[in-house]
C-alpha atoms as a PDB file:
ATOM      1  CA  UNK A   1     -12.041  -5.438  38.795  1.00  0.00           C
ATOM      2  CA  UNK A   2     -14.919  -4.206  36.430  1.00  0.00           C
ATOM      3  CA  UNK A   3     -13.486  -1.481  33.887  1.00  0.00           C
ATOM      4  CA  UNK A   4     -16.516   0.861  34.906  1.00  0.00           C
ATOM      5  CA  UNK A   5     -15.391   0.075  38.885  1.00  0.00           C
ATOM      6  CA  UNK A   6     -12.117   1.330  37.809  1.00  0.00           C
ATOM      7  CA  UNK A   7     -13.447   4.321  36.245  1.00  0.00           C
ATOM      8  CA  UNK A   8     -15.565   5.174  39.420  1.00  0.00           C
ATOM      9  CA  UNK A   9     -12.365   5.109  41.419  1.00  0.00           C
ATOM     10  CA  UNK A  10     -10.748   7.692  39.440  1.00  0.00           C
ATOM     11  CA  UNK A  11     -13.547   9.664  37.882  1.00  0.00           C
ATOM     12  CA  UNK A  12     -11.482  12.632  39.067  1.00  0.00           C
ATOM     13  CA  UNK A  13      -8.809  12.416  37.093  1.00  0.00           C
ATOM     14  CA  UNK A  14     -10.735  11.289  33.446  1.00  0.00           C
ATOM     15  CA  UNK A  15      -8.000  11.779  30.010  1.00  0.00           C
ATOM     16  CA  UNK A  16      -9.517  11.393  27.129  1.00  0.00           C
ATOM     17  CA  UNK A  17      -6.390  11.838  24.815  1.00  0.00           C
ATOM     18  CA  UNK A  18      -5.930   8.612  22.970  1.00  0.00           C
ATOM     19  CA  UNK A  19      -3.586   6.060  23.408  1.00  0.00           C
ATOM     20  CA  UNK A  20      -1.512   5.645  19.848  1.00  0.00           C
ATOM     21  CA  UNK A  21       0.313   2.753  18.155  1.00  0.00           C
ATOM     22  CA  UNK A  22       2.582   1.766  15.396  1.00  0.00           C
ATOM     23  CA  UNK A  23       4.101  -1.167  13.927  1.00  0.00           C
ATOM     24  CA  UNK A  24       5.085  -1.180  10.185  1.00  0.00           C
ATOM     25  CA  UNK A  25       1.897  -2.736   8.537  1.00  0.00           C
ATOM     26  CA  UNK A  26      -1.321  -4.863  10.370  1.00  0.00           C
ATOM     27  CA  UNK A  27       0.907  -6.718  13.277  1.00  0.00           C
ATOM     28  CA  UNK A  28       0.517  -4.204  15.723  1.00  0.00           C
ATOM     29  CA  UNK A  29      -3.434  -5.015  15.218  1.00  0.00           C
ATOM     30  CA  UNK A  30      -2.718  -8.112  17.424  1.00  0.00           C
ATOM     31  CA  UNK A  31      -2.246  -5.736  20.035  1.00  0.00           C
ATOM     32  CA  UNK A  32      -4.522  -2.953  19.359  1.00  0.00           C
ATOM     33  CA  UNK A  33      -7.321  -5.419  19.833  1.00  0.00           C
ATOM     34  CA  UNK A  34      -5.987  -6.894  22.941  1.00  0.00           C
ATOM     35  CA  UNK A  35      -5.479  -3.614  24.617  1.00  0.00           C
ATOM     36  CA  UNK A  36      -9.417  -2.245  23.109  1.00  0.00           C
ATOM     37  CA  UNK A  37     -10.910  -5.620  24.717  1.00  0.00           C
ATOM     38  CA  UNK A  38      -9.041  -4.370  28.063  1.00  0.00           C
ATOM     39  CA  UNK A  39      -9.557  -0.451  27.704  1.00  0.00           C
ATOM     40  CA  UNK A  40     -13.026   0.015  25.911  1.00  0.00           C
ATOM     41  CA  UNK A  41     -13.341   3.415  26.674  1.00  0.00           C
ATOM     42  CA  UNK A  42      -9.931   4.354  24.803  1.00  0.00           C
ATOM     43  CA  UNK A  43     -10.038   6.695  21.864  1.00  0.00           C
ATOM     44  CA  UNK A  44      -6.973   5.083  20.218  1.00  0.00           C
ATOM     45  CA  UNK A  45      -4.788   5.943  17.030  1.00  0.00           C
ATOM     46  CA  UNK A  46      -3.029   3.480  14.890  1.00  0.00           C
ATOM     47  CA  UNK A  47      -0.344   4.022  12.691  1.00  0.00           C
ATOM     48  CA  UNK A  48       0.933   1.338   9.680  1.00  0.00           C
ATOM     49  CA  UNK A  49       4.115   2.235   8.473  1.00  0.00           C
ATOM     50  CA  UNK A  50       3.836   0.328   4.833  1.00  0.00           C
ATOM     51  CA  UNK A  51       5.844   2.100   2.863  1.00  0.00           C
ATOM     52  CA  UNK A  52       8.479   1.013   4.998  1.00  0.00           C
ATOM     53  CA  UNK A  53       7.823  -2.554   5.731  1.00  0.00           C
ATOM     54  CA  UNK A  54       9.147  -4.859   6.787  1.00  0.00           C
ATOM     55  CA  UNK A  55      11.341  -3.524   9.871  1.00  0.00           C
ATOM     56  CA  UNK A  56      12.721  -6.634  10.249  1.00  0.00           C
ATOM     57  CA  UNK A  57      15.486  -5.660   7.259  1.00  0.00           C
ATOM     58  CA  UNK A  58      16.371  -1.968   8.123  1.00  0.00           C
ATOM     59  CA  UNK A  59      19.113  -0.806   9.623  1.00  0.00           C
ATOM     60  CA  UNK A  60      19.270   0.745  13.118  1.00  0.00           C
ATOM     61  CA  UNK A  61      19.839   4.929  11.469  1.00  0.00           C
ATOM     62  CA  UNK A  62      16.621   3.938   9.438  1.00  0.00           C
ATOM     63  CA  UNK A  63      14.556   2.140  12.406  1.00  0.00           C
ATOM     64  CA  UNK A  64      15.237   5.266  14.354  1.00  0.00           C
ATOM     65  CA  UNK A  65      14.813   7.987  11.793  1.00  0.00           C
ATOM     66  CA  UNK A  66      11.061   6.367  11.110  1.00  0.00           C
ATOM     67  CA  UNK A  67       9.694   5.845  14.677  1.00  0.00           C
ATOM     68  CA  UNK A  68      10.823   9.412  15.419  1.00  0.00           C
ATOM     69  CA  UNK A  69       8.675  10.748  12.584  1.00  0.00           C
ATOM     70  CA  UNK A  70       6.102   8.889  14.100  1.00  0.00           C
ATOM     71  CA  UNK A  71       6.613   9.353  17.231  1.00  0.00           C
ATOM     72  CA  UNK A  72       5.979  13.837  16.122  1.00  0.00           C
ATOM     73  CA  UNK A  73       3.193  13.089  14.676  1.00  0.00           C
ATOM     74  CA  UNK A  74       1.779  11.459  17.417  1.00  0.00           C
ATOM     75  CA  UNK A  75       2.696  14.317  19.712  1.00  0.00           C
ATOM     76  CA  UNK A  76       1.089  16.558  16.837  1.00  0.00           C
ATOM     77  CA  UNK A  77      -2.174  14.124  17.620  1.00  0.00           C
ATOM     78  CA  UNK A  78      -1.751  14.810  21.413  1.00  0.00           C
ATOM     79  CA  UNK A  79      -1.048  11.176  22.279  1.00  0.00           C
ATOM     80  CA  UNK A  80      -0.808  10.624  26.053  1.00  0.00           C
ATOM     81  CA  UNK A  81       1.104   7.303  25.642  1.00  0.00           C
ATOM     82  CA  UNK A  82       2.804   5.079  22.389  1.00  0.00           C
ATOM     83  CA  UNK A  83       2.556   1.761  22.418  1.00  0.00           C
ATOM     84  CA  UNK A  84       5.892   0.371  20.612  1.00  0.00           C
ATOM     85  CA  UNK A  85       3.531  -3.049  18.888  1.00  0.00           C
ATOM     86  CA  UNK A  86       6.821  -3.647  17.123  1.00  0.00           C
ATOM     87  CA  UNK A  87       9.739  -5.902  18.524  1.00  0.00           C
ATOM     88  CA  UNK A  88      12.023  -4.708  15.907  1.00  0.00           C
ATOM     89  CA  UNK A  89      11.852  -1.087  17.053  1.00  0.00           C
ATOM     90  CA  UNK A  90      11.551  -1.547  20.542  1.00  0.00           C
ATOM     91  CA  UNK A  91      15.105  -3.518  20.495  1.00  0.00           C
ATOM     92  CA  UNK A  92      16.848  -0.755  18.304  1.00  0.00           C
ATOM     93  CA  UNK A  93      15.155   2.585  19.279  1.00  0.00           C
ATOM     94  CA  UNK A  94      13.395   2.549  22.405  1.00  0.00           C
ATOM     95  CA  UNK A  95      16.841   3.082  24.443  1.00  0.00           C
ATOM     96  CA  UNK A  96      17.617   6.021  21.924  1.00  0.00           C
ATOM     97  CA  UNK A  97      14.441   7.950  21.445  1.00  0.00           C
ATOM     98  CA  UNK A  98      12.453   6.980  24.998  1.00  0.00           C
ATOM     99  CA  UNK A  99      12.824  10.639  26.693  1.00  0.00           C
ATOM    100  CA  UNK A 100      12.482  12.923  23.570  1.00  0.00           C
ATOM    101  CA  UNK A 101       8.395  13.025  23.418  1.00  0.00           C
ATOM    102  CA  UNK A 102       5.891  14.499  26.000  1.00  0.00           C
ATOM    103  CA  UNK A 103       4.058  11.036  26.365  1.00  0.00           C
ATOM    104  CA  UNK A 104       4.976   7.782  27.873  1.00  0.00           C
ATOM    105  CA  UNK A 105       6.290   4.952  25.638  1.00  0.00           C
ATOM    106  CA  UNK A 106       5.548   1.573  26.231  1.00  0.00           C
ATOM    107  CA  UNK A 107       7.633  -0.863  24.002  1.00  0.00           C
ATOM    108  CA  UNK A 108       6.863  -4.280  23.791  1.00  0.00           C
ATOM    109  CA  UNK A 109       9.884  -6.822  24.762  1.00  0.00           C
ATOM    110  CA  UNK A 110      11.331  -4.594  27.823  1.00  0.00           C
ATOM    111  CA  UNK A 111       7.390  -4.558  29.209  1.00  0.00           C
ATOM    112  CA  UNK A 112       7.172  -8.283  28.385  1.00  0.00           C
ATOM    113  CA  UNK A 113      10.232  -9.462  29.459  1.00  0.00           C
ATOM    114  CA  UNK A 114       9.937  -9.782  33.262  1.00  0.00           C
ATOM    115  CA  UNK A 115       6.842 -11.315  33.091  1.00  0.00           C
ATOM    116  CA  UNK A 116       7.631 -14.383  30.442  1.00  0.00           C
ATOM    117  CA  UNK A 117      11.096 -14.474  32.828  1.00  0.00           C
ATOM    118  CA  UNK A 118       8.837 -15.287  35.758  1.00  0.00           C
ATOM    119  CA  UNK A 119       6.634 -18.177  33.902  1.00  0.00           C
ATOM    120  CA  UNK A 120       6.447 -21.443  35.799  1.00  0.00           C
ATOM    121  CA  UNK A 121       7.617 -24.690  34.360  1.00  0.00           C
ATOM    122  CA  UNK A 122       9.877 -22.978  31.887  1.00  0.00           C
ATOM    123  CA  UNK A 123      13.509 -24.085  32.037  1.00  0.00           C
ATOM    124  CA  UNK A 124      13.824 -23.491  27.875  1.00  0.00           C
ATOM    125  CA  UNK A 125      12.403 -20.759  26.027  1.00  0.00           C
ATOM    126  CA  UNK A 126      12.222 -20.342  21.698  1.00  0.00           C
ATOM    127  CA  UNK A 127      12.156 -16.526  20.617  1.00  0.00           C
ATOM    128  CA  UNK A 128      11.008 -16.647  17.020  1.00  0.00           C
ATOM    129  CA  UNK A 129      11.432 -12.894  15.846  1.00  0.00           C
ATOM    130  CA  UNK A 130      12.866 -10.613  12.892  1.00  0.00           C
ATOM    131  CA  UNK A 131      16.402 -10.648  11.746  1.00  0.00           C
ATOM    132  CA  UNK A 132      16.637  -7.070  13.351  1.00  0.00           C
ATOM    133  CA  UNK A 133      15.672  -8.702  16.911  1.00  0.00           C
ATOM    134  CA  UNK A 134      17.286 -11.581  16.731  1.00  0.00           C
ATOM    135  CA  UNK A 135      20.770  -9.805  16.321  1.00  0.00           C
ATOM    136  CA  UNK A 136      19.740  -7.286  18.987  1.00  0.00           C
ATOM    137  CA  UNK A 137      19.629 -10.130  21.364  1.00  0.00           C
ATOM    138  CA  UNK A 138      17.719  -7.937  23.259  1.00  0.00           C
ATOM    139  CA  UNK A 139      14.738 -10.969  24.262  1.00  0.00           C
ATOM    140  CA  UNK A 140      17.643 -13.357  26.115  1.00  0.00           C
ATOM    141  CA  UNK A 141      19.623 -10.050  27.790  1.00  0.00           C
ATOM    142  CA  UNK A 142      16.259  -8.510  28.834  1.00  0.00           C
ATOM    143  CA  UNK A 143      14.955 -12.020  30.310  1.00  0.00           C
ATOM    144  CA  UNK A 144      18.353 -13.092  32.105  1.00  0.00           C
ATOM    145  CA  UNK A 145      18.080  -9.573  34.305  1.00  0.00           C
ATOM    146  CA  UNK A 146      15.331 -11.496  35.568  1.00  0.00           C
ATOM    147  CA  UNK A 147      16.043 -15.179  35.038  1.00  0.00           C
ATOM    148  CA  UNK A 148      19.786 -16.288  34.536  1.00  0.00           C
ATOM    149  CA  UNK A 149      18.556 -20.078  35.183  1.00  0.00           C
ATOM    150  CA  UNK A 150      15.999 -20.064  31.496  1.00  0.00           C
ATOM    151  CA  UNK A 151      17.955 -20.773  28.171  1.00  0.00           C
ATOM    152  CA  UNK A 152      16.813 -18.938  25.622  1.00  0.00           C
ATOM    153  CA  UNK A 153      17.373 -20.160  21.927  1.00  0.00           C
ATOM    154  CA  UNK A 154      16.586 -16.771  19.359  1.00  0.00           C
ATOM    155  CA  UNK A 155      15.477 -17.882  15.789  1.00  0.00           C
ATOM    156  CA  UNK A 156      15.196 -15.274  12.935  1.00  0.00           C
ATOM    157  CA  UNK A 157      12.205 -15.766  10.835  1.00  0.00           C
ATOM    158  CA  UNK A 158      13.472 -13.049   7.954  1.00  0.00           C
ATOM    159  CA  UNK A 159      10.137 -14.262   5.437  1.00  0.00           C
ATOM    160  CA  UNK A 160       7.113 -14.279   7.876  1.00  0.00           C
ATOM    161  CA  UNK A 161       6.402 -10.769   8.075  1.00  0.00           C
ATOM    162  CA  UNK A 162       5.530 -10.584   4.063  1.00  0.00           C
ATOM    163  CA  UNK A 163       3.692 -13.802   4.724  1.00  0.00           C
ATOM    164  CA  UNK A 164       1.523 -12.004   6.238  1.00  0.00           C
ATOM    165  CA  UNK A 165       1.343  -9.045   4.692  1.00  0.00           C
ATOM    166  CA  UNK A 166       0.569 -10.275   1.118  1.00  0.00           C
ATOM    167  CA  UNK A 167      -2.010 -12.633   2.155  1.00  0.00           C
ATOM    168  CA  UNK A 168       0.402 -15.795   1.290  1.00  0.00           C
ATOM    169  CA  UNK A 169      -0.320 -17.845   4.611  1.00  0.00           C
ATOM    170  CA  UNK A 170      -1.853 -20.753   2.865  1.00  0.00           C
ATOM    171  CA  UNK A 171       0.442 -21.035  -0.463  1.00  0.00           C
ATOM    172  CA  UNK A 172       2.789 -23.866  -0.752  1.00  0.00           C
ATOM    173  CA  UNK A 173       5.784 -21.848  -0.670  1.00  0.00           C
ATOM    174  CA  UNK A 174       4.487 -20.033   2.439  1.00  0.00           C
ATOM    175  CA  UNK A 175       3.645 -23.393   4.385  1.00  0.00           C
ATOM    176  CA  UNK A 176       7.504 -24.640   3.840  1.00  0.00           C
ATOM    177  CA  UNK A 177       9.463 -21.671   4.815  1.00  0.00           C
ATOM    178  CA  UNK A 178       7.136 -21.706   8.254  1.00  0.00           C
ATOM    179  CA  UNK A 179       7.778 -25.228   8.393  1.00  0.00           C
ATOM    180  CA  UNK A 180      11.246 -24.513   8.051  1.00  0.00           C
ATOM    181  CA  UNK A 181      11.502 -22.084  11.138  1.00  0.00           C
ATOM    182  CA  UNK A 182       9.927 -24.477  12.908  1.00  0.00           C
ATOM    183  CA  UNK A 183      11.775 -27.408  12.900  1.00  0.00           C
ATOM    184  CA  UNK A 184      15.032 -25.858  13.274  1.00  0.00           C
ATOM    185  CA  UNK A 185      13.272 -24.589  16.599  1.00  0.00           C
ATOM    186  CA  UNK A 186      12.081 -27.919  17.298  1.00  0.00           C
ATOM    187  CA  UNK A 187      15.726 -29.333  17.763  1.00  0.00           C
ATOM    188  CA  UNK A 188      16.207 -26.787  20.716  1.00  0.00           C
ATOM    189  CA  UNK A 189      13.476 -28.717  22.183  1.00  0.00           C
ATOM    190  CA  UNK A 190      11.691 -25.398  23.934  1.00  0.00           C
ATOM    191  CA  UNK A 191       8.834 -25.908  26.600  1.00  0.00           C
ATOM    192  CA  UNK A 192       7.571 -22.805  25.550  1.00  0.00           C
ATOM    193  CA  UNK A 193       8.325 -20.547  22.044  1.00  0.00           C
ATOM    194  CA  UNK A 194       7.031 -16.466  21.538  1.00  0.00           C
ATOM    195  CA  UNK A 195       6.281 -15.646  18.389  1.00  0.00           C
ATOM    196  CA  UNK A 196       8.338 -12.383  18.840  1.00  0.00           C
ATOM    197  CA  UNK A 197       6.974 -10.282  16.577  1.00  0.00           C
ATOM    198  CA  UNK A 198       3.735  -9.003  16.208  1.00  0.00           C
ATOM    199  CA  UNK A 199       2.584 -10.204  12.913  1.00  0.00           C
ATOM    200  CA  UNK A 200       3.580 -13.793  13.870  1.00  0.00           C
ATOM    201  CA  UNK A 201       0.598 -14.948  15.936  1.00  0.00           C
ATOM    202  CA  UNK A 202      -1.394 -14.581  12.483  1.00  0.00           C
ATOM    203  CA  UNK A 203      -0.035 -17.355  11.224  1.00  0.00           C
ATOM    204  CA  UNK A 204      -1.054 -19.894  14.102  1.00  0.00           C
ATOM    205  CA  UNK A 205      -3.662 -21.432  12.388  1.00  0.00           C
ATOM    206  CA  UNK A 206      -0.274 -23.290  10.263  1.00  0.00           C
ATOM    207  CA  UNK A 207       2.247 -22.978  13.252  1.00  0.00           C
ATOM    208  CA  UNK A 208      -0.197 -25.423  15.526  1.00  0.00           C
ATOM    209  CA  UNK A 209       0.216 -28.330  12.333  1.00  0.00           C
ATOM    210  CA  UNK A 210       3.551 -28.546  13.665  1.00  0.00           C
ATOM    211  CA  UNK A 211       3.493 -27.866  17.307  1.00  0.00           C
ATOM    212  CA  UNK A 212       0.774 -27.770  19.905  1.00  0.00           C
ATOM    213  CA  UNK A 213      -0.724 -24.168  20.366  1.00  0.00           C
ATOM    214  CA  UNK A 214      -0.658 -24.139  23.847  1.00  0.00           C
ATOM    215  CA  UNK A 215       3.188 -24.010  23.272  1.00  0.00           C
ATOM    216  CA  UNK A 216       3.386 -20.732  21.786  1.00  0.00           C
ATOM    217  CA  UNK A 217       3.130 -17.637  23.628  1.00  0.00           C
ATOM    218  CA  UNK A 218       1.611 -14.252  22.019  1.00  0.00           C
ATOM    219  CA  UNK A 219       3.085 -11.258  24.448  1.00  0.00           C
ATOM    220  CA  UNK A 220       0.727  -8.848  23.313  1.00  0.00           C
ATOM    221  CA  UNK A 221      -1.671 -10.259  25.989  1.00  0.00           C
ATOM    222  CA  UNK A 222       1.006  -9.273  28.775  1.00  0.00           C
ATOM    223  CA  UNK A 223       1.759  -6.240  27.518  1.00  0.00           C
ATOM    224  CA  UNK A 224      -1.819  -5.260  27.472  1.00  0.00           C
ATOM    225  CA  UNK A 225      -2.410  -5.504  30.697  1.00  0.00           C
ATOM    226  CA  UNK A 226       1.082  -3.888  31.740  1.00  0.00           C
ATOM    227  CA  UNK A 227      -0.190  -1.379  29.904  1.00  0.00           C
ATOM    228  CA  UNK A 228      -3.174  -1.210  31.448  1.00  0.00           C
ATOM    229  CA  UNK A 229      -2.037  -1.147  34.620  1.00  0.00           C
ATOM    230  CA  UNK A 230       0.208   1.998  33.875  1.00  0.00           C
ATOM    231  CA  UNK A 231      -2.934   3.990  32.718  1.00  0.00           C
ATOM    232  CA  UNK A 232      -5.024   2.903  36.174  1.00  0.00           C
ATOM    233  CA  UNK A 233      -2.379   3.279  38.899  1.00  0.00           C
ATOM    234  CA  UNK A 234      -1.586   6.956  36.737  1.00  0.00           C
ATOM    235  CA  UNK A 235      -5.058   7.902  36.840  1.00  0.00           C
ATOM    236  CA  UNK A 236      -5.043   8.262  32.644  1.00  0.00           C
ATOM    237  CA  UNK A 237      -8.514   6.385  32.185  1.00  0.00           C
ATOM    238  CA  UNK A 238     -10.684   7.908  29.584  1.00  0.00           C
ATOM    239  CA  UNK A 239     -14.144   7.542  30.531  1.00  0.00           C
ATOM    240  CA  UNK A 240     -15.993   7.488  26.999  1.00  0.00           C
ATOM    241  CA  UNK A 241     -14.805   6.061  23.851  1.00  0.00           C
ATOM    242  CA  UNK A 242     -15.674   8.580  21.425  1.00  0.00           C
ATOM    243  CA  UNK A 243     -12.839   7.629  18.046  1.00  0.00           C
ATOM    244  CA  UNK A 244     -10.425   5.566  16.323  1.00  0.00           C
ATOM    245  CA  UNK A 245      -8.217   6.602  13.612  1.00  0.00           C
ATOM    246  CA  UNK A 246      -6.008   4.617  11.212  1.00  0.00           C
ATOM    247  CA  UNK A 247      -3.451   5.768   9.160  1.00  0.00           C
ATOM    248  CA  UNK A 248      -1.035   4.490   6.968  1.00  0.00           C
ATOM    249  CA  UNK A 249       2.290   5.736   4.653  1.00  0.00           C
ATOM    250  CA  UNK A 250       0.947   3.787   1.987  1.00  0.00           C
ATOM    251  CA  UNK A 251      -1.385   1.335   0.308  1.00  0.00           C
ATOM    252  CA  UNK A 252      -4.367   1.719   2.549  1.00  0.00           C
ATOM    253  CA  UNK A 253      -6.687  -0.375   0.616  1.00  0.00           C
ATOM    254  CA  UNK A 254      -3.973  -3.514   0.977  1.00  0.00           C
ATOM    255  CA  UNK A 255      -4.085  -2.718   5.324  1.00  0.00           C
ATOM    256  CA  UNK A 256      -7.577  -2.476   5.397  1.00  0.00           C
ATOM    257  CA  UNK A 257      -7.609  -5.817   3.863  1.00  0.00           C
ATOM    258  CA  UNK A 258      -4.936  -7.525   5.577  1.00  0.00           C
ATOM    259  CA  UNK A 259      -6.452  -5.962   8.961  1.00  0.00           C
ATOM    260  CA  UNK A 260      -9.587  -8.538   8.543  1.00  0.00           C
ATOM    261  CA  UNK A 261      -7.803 -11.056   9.704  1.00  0.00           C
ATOM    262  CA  UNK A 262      -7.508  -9.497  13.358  1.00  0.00           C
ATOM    263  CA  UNK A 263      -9.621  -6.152  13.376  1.00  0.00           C
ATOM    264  CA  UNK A 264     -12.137  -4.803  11.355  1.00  0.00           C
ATOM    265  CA  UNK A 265     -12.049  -1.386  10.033  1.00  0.00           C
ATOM    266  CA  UNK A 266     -14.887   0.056   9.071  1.00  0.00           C
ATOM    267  CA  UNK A 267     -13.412   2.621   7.017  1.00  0.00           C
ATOM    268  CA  UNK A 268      -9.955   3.081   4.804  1.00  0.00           C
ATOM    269  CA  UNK A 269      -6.607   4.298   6.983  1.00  0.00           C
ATOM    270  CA  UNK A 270      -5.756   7.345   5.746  1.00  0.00           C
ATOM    271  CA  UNK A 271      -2.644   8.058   3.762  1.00  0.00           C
ATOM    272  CA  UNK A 272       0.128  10.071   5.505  1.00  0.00           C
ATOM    273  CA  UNK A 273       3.051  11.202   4.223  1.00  0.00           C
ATOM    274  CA  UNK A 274       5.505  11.423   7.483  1.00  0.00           C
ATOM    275  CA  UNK A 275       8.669  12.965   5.020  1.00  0.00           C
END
């Protein structure tokens, strides 16, 4: 159905607070741009926790401690949902913080697991994530509540995230640690592997060298429409996209660069200090 359609159907009930979402540095842009392609009209708020990065390395007392900063100042922005963009946080602190906020959270693995459970022609699955995810286990318990018949095989990938973030995706170095990853997820011989966190699918442009892209699966494409779908059936459309706002807990000039690779901004984040 056509997003103005949608609109017309529930032109009663228009909410034009703005959807907000975090990850700690450009990942999260991956699905910020999926769910703007979906949701045009959505003012939206984005917030890059760089000081901090990566997640992937924390411990769960500092995972929660951040997101529930962020998660005030969101409610300080009058939010009317989060969107978790971070695997690492939504295996360690969605559980623990989900019912202390006045919006809706939407974290990325539980909203994506019953839908990559219920993929056809999938009897083994690679989950390629952050150290903090992988020891969660949180991708092969949330997909077996759904599926006990799919193996899953969780790989940590503990060096892609700064990869990414410092621009090293082409350097030598860079190319053999992927490499690395990969083959070791190779011998598990997966039909199908998720790049499990969301600054992974940058680097697909090397992963497909070593394994066919139509192997890998990028969940922020799910979880935009599950979002999506929340926001229509709840009658939380906006209908008029009026702003977006970036902001980051450090280095903004380094995210605005980094974001080129997946979204333009047209103007620096802004630096927030969240202690």
């Amino acid at each position: 159905m056509e997003y103005k359609t949608i609109l017309n159907n529930t032109n009663n009930n228009i909410d034009k607070r703005p959807i907000a979402f975090f990850d700690s540095g450009v990942g999260g842009l991956t699905v910020y741009r999926k769910v703007k392609n979906l949701l045009p009209y959505e003012n939206c708020l984005y917030f890059g926790d760089t000081k901090n990065m990566p997640y992937g390395e924390k411990t769960e007392k500092q995972l929660v401690e951040f997101a529930d900063k962020i998660f005030r100042f969101f409610e300080k922005q009058n939010a009317k949902a989060v969107i978790m963009a971070c695997n690492t946080t939504s295996a360690i602190t969605y559980e623990k913080l989900k019912d202390n906020y006045n919006f809706k959270i939407f974290p990325i693995i539980q909203s994506v697991c019953p839908i990559l459970a219920k993929l056809e022609n999938i009897n083994k699955l690679g989950i390629i994530a952050t150290p903090a995810t992988i020891n969660s286990h949180i991708y092969s318990r949330e997909i077996s509540k759904y599926n006990q018949k799919i193996k899953v095989f969780e790989l940590a990938a503990p060096k892609w995230v700064r990869i990414v973030e410092e621009h090293r995706i082409n350097q030598p170095q860079s190319l053999s640690q992927i490499q690395e990853i990969i083959e070791i997820m190779q011998n598990f011989n997966p039909d199908k592997i998720v790049l499990a966190c969301t600054h992974y699918p940058y680097l697909l442009e090397v992963l497909k060298k070593f394994v066919p892209e139509e192997r890998f699966i990028d969940p922020a494409l799910y979880f935009a429409e599950n979002i999506k779908k929340f926001l229509i059936e709840n009658k939380m459309l906006n209908d008029k996209f009026e702003y977006e706002k970036f902001y980051v807990s450090s280095n903004p000039e380094n995210f605005k660069t980094a974001s080129k690779l997946f979204y333009e901004l047209k103007e620096l984040p802004e630096l927030i200090n969240l202690d």
